[in-house]
Protein backbone atom coordinates (compact mmCIF):
# COMPACT_ATOMS: atom_id res chain seq x y z
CA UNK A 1 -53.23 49.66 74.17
CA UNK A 2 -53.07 45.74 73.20
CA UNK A 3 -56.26 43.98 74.40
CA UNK A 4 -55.16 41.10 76.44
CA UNK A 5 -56.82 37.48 75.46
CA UNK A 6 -59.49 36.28 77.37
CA UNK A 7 -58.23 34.05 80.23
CA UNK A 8 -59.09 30.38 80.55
CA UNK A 9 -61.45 28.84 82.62
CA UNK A 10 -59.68 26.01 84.69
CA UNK A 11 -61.48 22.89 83.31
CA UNK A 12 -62.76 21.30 87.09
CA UNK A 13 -65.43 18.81 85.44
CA UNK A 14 -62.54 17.32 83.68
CA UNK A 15 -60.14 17.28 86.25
CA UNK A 16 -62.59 15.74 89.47
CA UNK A 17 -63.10 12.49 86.51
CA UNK A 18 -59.73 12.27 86.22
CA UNK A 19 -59.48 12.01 90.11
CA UNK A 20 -62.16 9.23 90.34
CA UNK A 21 -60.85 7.64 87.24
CA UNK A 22 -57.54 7.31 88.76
CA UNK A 23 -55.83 8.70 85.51
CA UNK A 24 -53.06 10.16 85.29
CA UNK A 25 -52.53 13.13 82.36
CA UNK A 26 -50.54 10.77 80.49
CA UNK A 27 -52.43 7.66 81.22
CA UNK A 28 -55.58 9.67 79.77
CA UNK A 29 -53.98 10.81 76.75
CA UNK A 30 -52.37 7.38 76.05
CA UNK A 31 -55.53 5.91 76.22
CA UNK A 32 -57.18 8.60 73.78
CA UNK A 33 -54.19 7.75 71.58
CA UNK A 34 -55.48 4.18 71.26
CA UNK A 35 -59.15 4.68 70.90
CA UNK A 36 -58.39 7.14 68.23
CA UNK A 37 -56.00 4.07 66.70
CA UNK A 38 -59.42 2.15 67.18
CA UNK A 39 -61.03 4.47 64.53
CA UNK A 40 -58.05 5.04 62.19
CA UNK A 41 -56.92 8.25 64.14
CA UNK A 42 -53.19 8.98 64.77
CA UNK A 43 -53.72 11.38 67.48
CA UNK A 44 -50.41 11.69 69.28
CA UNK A 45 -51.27 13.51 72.14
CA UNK A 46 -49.56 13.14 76.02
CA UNK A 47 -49.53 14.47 79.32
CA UNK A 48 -48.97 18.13 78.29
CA UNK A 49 -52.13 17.74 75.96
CA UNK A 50 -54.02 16.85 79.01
CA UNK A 51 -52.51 19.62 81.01
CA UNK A 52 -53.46 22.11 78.42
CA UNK A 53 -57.43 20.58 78.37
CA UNK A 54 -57.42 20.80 82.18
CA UNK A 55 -56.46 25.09 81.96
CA UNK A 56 -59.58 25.17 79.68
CA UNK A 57 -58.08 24.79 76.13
CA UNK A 58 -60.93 23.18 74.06
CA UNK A 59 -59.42 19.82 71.69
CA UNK A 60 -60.78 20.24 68.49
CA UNK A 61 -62.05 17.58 65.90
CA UNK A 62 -63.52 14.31 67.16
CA UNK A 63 -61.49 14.52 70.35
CA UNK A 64 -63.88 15.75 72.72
CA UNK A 65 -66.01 12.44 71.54
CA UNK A 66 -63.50 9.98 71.89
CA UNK A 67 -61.70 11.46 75.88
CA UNK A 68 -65.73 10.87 76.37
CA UNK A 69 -65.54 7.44 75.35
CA UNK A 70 -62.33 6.73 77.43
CA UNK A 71 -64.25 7.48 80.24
CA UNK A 72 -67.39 5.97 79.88
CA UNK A 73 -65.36 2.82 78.97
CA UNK A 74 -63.53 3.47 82.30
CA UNK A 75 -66.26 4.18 84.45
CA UNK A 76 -68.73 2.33 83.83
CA UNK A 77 -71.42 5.01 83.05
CA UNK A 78 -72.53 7.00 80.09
CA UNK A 79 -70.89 10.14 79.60
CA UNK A 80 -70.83 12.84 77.06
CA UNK A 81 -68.12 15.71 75.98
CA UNK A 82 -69.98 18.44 78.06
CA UNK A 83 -69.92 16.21 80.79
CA UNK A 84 -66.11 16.60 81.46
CA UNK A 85 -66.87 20.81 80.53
CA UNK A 86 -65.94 20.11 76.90
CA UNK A 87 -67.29 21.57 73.50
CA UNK A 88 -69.35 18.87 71.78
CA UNK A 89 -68.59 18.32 68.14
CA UNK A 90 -70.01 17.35 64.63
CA UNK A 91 -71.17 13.43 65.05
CA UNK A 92 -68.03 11.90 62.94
CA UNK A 93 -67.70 9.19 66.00
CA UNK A 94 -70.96 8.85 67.65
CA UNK A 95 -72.60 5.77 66.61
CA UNK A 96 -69.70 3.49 66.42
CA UNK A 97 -70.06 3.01 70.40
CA UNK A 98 -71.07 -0.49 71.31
CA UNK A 99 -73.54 0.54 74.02
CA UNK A 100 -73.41 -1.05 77.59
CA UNK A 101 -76.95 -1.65 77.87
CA UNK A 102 -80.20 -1.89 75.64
CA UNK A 103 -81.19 1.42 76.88
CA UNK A 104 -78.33 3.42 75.81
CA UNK A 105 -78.07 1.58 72.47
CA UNK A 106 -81.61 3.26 72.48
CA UNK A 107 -80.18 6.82 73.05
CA UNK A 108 -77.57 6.28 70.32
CA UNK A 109 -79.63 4.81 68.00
CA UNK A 110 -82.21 7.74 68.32
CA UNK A 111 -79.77 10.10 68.50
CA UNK A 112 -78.13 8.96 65.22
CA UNK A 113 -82.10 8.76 63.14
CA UNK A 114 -82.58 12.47 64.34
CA UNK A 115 -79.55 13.63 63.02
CA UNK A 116 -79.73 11.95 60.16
CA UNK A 117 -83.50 13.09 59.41
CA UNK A 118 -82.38 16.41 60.56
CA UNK A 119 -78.78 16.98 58.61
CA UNK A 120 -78.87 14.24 55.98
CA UNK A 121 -75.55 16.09 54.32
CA UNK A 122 -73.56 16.91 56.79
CA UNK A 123 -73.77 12.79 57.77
CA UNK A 124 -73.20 11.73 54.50
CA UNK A 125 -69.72 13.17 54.50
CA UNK A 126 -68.43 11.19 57.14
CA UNK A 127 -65.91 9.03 55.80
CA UNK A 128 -65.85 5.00 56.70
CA UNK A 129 -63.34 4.06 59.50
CA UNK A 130 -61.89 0.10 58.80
CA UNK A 131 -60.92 0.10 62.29
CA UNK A 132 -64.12 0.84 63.25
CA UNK A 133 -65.29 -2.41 62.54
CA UNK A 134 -62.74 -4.36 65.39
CA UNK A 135 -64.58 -2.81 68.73
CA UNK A 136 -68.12 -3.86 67.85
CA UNK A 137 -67.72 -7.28 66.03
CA UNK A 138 -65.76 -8.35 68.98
CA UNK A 139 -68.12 -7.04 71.40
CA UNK A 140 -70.80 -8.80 69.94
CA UNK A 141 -68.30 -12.18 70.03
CA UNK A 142 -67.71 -11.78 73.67
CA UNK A 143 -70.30 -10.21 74.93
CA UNK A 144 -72.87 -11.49 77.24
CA UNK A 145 -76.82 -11.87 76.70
CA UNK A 146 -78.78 -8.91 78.34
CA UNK A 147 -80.49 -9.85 80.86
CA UNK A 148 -83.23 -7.44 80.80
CA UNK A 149 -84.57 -5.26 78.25
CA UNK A 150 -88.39 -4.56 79.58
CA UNK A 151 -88.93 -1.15 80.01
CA UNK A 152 -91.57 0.42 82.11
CA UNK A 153 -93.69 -2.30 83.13
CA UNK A 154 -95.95 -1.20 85.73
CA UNK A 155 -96.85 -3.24 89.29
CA UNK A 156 -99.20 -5.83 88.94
CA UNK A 157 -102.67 -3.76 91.38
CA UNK A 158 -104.11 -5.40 94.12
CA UNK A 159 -107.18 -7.27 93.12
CA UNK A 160 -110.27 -5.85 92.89
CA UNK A 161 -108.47 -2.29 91.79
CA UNK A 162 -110.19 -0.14 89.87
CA UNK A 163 -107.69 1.06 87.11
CA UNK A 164 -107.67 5.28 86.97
CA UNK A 165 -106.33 7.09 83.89
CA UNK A 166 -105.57 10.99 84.48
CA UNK A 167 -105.46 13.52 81.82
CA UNK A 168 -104.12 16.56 83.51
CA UNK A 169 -106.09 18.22 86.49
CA UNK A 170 -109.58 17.19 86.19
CA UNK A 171 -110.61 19.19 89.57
CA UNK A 172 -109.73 22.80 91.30
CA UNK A 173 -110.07 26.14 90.33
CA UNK A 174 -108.67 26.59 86.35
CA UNK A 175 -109.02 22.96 85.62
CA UNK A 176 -107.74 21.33 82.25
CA UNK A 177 -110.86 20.45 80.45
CA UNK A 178 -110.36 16.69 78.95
CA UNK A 179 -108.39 16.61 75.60
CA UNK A 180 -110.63 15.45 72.61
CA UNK A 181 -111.10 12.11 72.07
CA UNK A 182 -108.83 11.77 69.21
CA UNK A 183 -105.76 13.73 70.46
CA UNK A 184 -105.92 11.79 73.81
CA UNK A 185 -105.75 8.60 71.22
CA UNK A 186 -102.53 9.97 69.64
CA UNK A 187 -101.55 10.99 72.91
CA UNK A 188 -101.30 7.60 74.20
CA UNK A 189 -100.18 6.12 71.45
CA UNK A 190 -96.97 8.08 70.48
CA UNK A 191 -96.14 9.18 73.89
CA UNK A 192 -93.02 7.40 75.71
CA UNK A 193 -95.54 5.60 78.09
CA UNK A 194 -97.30 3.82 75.00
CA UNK A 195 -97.80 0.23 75.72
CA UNK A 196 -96.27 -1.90 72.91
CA UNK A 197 -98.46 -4.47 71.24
CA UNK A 198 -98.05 -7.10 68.67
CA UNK A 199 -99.68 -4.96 66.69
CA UNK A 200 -97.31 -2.47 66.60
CA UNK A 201 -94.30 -5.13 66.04
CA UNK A 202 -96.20 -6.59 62.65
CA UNK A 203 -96.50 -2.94 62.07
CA UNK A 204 -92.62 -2.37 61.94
CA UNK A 205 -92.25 -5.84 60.06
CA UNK A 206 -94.61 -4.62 57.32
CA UNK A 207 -92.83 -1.45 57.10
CA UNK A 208 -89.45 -3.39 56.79
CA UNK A 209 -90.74 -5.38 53.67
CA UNK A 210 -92.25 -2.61 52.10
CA UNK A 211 -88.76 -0.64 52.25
CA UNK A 212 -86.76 -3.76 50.83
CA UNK A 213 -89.05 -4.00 47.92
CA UNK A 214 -88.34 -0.39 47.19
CA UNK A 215 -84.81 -0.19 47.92
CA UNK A 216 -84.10 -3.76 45.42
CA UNK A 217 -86.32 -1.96 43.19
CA UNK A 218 -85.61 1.39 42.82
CA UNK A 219 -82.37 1.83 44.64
CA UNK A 220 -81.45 2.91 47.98
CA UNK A 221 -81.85 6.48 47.51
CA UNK A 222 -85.91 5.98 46.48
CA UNK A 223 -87.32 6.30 50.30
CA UNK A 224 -84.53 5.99 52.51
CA UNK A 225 -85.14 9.21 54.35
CA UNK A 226 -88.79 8.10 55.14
CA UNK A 227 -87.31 5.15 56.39
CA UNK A 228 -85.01 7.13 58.59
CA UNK A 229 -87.99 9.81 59.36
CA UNK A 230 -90.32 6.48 60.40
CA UNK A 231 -87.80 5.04 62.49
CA UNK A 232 -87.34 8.67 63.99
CA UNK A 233 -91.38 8.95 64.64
CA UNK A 234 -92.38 5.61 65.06
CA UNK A 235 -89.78 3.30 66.01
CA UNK A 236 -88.01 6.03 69.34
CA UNK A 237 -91.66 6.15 71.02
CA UNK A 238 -91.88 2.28 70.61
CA UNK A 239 -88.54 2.01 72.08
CA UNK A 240 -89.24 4.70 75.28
CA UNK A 241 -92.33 2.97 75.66
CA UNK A 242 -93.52 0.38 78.14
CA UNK A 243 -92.94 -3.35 77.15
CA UNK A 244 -92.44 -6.82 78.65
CA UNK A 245 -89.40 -8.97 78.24
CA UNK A 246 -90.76 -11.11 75.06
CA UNK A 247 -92.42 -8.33 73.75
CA UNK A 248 -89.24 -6.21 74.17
CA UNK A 249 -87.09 -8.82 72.70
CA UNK A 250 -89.33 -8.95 69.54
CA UNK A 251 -89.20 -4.90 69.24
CA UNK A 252 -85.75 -5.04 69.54
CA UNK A 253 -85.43 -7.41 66.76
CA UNK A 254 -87.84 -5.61 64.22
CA UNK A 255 -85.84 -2.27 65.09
CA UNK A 256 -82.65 -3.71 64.67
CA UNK A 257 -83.65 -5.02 61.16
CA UNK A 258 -84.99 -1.66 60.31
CA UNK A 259 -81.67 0.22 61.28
CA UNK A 260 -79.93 -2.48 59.74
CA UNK A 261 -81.88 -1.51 56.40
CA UNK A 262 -81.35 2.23 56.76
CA UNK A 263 -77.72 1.01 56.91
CA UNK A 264 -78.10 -0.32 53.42
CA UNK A 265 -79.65 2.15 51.95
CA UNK A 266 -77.17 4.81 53.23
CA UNK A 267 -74.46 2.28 51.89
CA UNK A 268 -76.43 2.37 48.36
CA UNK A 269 -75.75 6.20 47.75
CA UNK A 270 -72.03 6.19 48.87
CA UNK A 271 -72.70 7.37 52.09
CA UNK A 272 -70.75 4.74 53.66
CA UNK A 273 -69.72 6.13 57.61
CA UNK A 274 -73.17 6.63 57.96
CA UNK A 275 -73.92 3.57 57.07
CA UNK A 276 -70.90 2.00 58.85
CA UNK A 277 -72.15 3.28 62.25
CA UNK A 278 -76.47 2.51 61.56
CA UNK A 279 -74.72 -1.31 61.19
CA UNK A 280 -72.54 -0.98 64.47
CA UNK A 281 -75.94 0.06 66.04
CA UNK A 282 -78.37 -2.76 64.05
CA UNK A 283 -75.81 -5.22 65.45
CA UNK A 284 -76.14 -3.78 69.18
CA UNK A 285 -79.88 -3.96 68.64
CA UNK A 286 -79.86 -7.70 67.66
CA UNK A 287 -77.57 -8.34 70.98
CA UNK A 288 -80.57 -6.91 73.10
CA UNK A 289 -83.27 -9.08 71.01
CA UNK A 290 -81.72 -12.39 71.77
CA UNK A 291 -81.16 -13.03 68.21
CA UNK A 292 -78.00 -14.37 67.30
CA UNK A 293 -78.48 -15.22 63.78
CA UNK A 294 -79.70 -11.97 63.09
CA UNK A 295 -76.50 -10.52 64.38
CA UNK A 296 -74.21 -12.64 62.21
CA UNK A 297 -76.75 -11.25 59.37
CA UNK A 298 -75.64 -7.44 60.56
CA UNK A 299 -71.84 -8.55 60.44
CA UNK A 300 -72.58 -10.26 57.33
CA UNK A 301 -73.84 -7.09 56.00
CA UNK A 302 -70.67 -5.04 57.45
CA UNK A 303 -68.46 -7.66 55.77
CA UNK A 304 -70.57 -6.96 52.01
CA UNK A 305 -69.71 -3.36 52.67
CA UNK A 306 -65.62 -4.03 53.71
CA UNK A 307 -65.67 -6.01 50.25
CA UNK A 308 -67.26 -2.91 47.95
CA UNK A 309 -64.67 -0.80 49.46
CA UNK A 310 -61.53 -3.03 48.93
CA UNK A 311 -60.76 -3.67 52.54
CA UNK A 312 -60.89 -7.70 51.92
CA UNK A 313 -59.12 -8.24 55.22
CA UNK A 314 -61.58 -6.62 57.33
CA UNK A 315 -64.32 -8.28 55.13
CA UNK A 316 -63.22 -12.09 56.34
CA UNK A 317 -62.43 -10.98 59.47
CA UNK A 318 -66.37 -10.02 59.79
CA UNK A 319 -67.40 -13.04 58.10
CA UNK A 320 -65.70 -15.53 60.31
CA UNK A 321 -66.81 -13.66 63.52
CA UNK A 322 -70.25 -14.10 62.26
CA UNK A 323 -69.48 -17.85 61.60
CA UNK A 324 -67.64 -18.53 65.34
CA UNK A 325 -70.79 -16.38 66.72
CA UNK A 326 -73.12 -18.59 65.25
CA UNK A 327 -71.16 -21.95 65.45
CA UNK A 328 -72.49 -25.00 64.22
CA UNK A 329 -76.10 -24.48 64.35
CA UNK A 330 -77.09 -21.75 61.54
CA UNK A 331 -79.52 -23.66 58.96
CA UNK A 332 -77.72 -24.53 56.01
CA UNK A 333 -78.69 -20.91 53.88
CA UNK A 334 -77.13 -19.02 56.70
CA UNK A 335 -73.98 -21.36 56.97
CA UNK A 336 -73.52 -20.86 53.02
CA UNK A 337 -74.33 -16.82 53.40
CA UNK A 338 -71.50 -16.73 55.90
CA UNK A 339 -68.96 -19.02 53.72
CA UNK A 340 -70.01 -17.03 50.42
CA UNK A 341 -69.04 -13.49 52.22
CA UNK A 342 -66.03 -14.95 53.33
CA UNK A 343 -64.99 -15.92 49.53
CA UNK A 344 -65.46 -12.41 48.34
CA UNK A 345 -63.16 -10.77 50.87
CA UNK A 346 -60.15 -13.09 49.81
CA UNK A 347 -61.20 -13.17 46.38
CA UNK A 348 -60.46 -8.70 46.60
CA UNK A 349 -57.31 -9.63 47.79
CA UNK A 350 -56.51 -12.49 45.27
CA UNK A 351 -56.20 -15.07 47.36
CA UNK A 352 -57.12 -18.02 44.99
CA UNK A 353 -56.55 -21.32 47.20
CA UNK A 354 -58.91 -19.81 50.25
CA UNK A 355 -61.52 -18.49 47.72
CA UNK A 356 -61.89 -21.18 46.20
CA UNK A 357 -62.24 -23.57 49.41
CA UNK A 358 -65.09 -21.23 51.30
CA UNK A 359 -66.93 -21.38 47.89
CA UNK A 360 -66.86 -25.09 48.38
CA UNK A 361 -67.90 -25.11 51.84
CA UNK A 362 -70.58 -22.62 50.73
CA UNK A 363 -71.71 -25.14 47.92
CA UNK A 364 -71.60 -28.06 50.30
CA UNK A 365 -73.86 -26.41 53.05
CA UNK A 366 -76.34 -25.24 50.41
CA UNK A 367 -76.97 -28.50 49.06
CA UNK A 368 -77.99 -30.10 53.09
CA UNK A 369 -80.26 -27.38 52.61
CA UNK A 370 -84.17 -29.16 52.33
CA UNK A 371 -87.42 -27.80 51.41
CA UNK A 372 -88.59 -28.07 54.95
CA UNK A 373 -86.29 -26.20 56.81
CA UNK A 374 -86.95 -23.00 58.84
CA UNK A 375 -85.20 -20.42 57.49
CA UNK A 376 -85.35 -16.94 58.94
CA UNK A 377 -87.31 -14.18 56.60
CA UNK A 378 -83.81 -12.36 55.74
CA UNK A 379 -81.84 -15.14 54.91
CA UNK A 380 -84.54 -16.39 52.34
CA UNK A 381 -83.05 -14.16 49.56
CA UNK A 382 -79.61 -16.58 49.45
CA UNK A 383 -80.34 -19.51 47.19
CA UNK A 384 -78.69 -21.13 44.29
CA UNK A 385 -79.14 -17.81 42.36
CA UNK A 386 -77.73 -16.29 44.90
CA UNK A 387 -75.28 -18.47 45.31
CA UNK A 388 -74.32 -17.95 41.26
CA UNK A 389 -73.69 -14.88 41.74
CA UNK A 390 -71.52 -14.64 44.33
CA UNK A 391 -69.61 -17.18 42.48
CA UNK A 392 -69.32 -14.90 39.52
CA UNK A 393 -68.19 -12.17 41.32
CA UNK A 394 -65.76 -14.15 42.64
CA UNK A 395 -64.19 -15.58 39.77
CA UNK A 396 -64.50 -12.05 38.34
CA UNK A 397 -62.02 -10.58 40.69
CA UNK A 398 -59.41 -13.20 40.30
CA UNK A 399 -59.96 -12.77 36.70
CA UNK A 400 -61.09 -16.59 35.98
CA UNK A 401 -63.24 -14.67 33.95
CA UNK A 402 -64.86 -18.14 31.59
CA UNK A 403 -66.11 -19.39 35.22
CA UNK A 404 -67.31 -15.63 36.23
CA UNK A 405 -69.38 -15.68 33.23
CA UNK A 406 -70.65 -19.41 33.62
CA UNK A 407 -71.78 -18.33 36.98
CA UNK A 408 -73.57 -15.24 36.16
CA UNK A 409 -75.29 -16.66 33.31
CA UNK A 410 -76.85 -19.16 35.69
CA UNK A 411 -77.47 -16.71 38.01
CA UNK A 412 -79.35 -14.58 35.63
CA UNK A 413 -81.54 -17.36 34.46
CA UNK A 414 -82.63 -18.24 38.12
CA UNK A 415 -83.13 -15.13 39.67
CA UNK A 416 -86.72 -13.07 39.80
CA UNK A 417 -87.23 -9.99 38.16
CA UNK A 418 -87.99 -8.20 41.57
CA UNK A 419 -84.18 -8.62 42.56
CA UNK A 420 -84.11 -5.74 39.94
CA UNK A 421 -80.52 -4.13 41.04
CA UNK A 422 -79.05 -7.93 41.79
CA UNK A 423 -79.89 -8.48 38.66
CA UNK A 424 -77.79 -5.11 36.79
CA UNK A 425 -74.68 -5.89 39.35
CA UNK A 426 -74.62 -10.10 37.51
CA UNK A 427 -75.43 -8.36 34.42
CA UNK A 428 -72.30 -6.06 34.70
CA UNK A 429 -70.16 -9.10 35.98
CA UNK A 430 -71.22 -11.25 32.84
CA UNK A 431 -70.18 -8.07 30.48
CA UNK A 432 -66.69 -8.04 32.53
CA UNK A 433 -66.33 -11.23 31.61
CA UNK A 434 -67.54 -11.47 28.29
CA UNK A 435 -64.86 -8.33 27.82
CA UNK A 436 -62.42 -10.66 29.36
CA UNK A 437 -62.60 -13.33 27.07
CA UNK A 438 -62.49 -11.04 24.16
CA UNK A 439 -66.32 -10.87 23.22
CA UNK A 440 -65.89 -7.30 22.89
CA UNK A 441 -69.65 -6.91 20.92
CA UNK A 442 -71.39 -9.01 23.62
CA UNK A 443 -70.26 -6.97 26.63
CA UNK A 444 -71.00 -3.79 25.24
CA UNK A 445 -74.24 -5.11 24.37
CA UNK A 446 -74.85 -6.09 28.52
CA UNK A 447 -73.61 -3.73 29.25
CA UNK A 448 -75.41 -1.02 27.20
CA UNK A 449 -78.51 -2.98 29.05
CA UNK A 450 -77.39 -2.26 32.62
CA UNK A 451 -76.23 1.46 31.73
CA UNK A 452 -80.11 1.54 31.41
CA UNK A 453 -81.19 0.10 34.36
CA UNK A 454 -78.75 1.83 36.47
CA UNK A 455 -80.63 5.11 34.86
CA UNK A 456 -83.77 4.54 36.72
CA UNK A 457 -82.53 3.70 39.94
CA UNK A 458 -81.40 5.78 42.76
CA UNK A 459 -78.16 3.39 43.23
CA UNK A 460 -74.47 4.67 43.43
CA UNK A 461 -72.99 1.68 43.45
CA UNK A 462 -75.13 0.47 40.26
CA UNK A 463 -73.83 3.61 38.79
CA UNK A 464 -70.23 2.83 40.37
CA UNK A 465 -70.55 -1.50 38.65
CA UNK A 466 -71.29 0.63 35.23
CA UNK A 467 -68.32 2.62 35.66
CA UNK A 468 -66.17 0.31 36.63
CA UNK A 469 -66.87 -1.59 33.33
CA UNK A 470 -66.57 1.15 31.35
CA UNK A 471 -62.71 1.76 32.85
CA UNK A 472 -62.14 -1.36 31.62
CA UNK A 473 -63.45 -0.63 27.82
CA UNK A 474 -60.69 2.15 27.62
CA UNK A 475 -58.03 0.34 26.08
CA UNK A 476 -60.84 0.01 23.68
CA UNK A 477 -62.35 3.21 22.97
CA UNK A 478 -61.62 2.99 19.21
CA UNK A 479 -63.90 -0.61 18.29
CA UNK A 480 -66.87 0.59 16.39
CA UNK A 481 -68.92 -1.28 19.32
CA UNK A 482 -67.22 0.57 22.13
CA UNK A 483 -68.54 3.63 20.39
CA UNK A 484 -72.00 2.48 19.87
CA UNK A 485 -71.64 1.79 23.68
CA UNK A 486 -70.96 5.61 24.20
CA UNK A 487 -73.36 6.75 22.40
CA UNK A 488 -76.44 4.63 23.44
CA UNK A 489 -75.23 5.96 27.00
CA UNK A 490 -74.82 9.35 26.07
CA UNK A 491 -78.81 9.09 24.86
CA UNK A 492 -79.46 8.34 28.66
CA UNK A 493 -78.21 11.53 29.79
């Protein structure tokens, strides 16, 4: 006798938020239609899709994610696939939601650092979205300031109060005896109720320096899970903890520049949707800090990543969000930054005449720039080294390749030694364009030298720059230096 299948479970969590959504089937699946368009999804699904979801047929992939999104968007209010009695599935969207409020850009964020410290590879396969990038840089355009992001702050006692501290039941039959001095300590400290100090925010800033040092060092892939296991231990109990609105502002900041660096690091070993959606959440961050410049950093950043993955549109898109975000009054480094991104995007896409103009405007701004000026501890990396270099690259991908290599030259000569993988990337672009002019024995040779570097780094995309220039030694592969190329980075292994 033929077993008959299971029946379905009528789906009635769905169906009562459909009701006080005011949906109707096809109005739901229209809408997940066009949030899946959002992320580069071509869904296709209508009213009988809905039909079948309200019987209790489970939507597979990324759907149950995004129908959760089309709510939450609708109504107002966080709400998550088993919420409307669906399965939940692997993380491929969460973390490119723009959260509502500081304290649910909290849960993603958290969410998104334990996964990662938990499941590192099944992350790193999740594949960058370019549409990804519309949603949150225009959220971060229009949106407006929070107006609160203190968290726990307890009622000012009556004077004269004495102040009492519990530790579990200190009276009664079977009474907790107190913990030992030291665990109550860590207690305190790492539980949600900690009290942020200052201390704890030059903490976070200290930690941030000592992971870009490493990462321009060494490579992304040196210590970016500690980052992401620090942020995970360290930066969540911060964030659930109990702080005032300047001191919340500040911890926002310093965690937004963190996730913003676990962002680049991710980006560094190819793992580029994770790092597409720690960005998305850095730049959510930076909204609930105040900090405005530091936001058009984060879409600067997003923009740098568009660019190394040939999606030039979306990369001057970014850029000139981040310039209309910060308007006129970004010091002069930042107004260059944001002109120099803007250059490479339309330089990827060969687009000479507006190149060429926002590396003027980039020039201009950086020569207002005077000793004096404040300029914000991330932005001090872009000077006329800098500057050089993004010139060369530019002139490399429109294949101007005399003034790539005039550029890189200087940019070589004027940058420090610590900006060790800056460094290989000009020293790649100056072999391209050596190669380019037909200096066949002196772009081997730099080359050769950044084939070595990119050996003792934990970099894909220094190993990606050395490929890329040795494509474009194939039609070459006979010259007696092309050979001695091969084999000096065959001895690297």
């Amino acid at each position: 006798m033929t077993e008959r299948p299971p029946q379905r479970i009528p789906n009635r969590q769905l169906a009562a938020l459909i009701a006080e959504a005011g949906f109707s089937n096809a109005g739901l699946a229209r809408r997940v239609d066009q949030l899946g368009l959002e992320h580069g999804l071509d869904l296709r699904y209508d009213k009988t899709s809905v039909t079948r979801w309200l019987r209790g047929q489970q939507p597979r992939g990324t759907t149950p994610a995004l129908i959760a999104e089309v709510f939450t968007r609708r109504l107002g209010r966080r709400l998550s696939a088993q919420d409307l009695g669906l399965d939940a599935c692997a993380p491929v969207y969460a973390g490119l939601e723009f959260a509502a409020t500081p304290q649910e850009a909290v849960d993603i964020v958290s969410g998104l650092w334990r996964k990662d410290s938990g499941s590192q590879a099944e992350l790193r396969k999740i594949a960058f979205t370019p549409a990804g990038l519309v949603v949150p840089s225009r959220d971060w355009l229009i949106g407006r300031p929070d107006d609160k992001v203190a968290r726990g702050e307890p009622p000012t006692p009556p004077p004269g109060a004495v102040p009492v501290r519990v530790v579990g039941r200190t009276a009664g039959p079977g009474a907790r005896p107190p913990l030992p001095r030291q665990r109550q300590t860590d207690r305190c400290q790492r539980g949600p109720g900690h009290r942020v100090t200052g201390g704890d925010i030059a903490a976070l800033r200290s930690v941030g320096e000592l992971f870009r040092s490493l990462d321009q060092t060494y490579g992304g892939g040196h210590a970016r899970q500690a980052l992401v296991r620090y942020l995970e231990h360290e930066g969540e109990p911060m964030l659930r903890g109990t702080y005032g609105e300047a001191t919340g502002r500040r911890l926002f900041a310093a965690i937004a520049d963190l996730t913003r660096l676990a962002g680049w690091t991710s980006y560094d070993i190819a793992a580029h949707g994770l790092a597409q959606r720690y960005f998305v959440q850095a730049l959510r961050l930076a909204q609930a800090a105040g900090d405005r410049p530091y936001g058009s950093y984060v879409l600067v950043t997003m923009s740098r990543q568009a660019v190394y993955l040939g999606h030039g549109r979306e990369a001057v898109q970014l850029a000139r969000v981040a310039q209309q975000g910060m308007g006129g009054g970004a010091p002069p480094a930042l107004q260059s930054l944001l002109h120099a991104v803007e250059a490479r995007g339309h330089a990827v896409m060969g687009e000479v005449r507006a190149c060429t103009a926002s590396l003027a405007r980039a020039e201009r701004a950086l020569e207002t720039a005077r000793p004096g000026d404040e300029v914000p501890y991330w932005a001090r990396f872009f000077d006329e080294a800098q500057l050089a270099d993004e010139f060369g690259h530019c002139h490399r991908d429109l294949q101007q390749y005399r003034a790539a290599a005039q550029h890189a030259e200087r940019s070589l000569q004027l940058r420090g030694k610590a900006y060790a993988r800056s460094r290989l990337f000009c020293r790649v672009v100056l072999a391209t364009a050596r190669l380019g002019l037909g200096e066949l024995e002196q772009a081997c040779a730099l080359g050769a030298e950044a084939a070595q570097q990119a050996a003792e780094m934990r970099s894909a995309r220094a190993t990606d720059y050395v490929r890329d220039f040795e494509r474009r030694l194939e039609p070459y592969r006979d010259a007696a230096a092309v050979r001695g190329y091969r084999d000096r980075v065959a001895a690297l292994g």
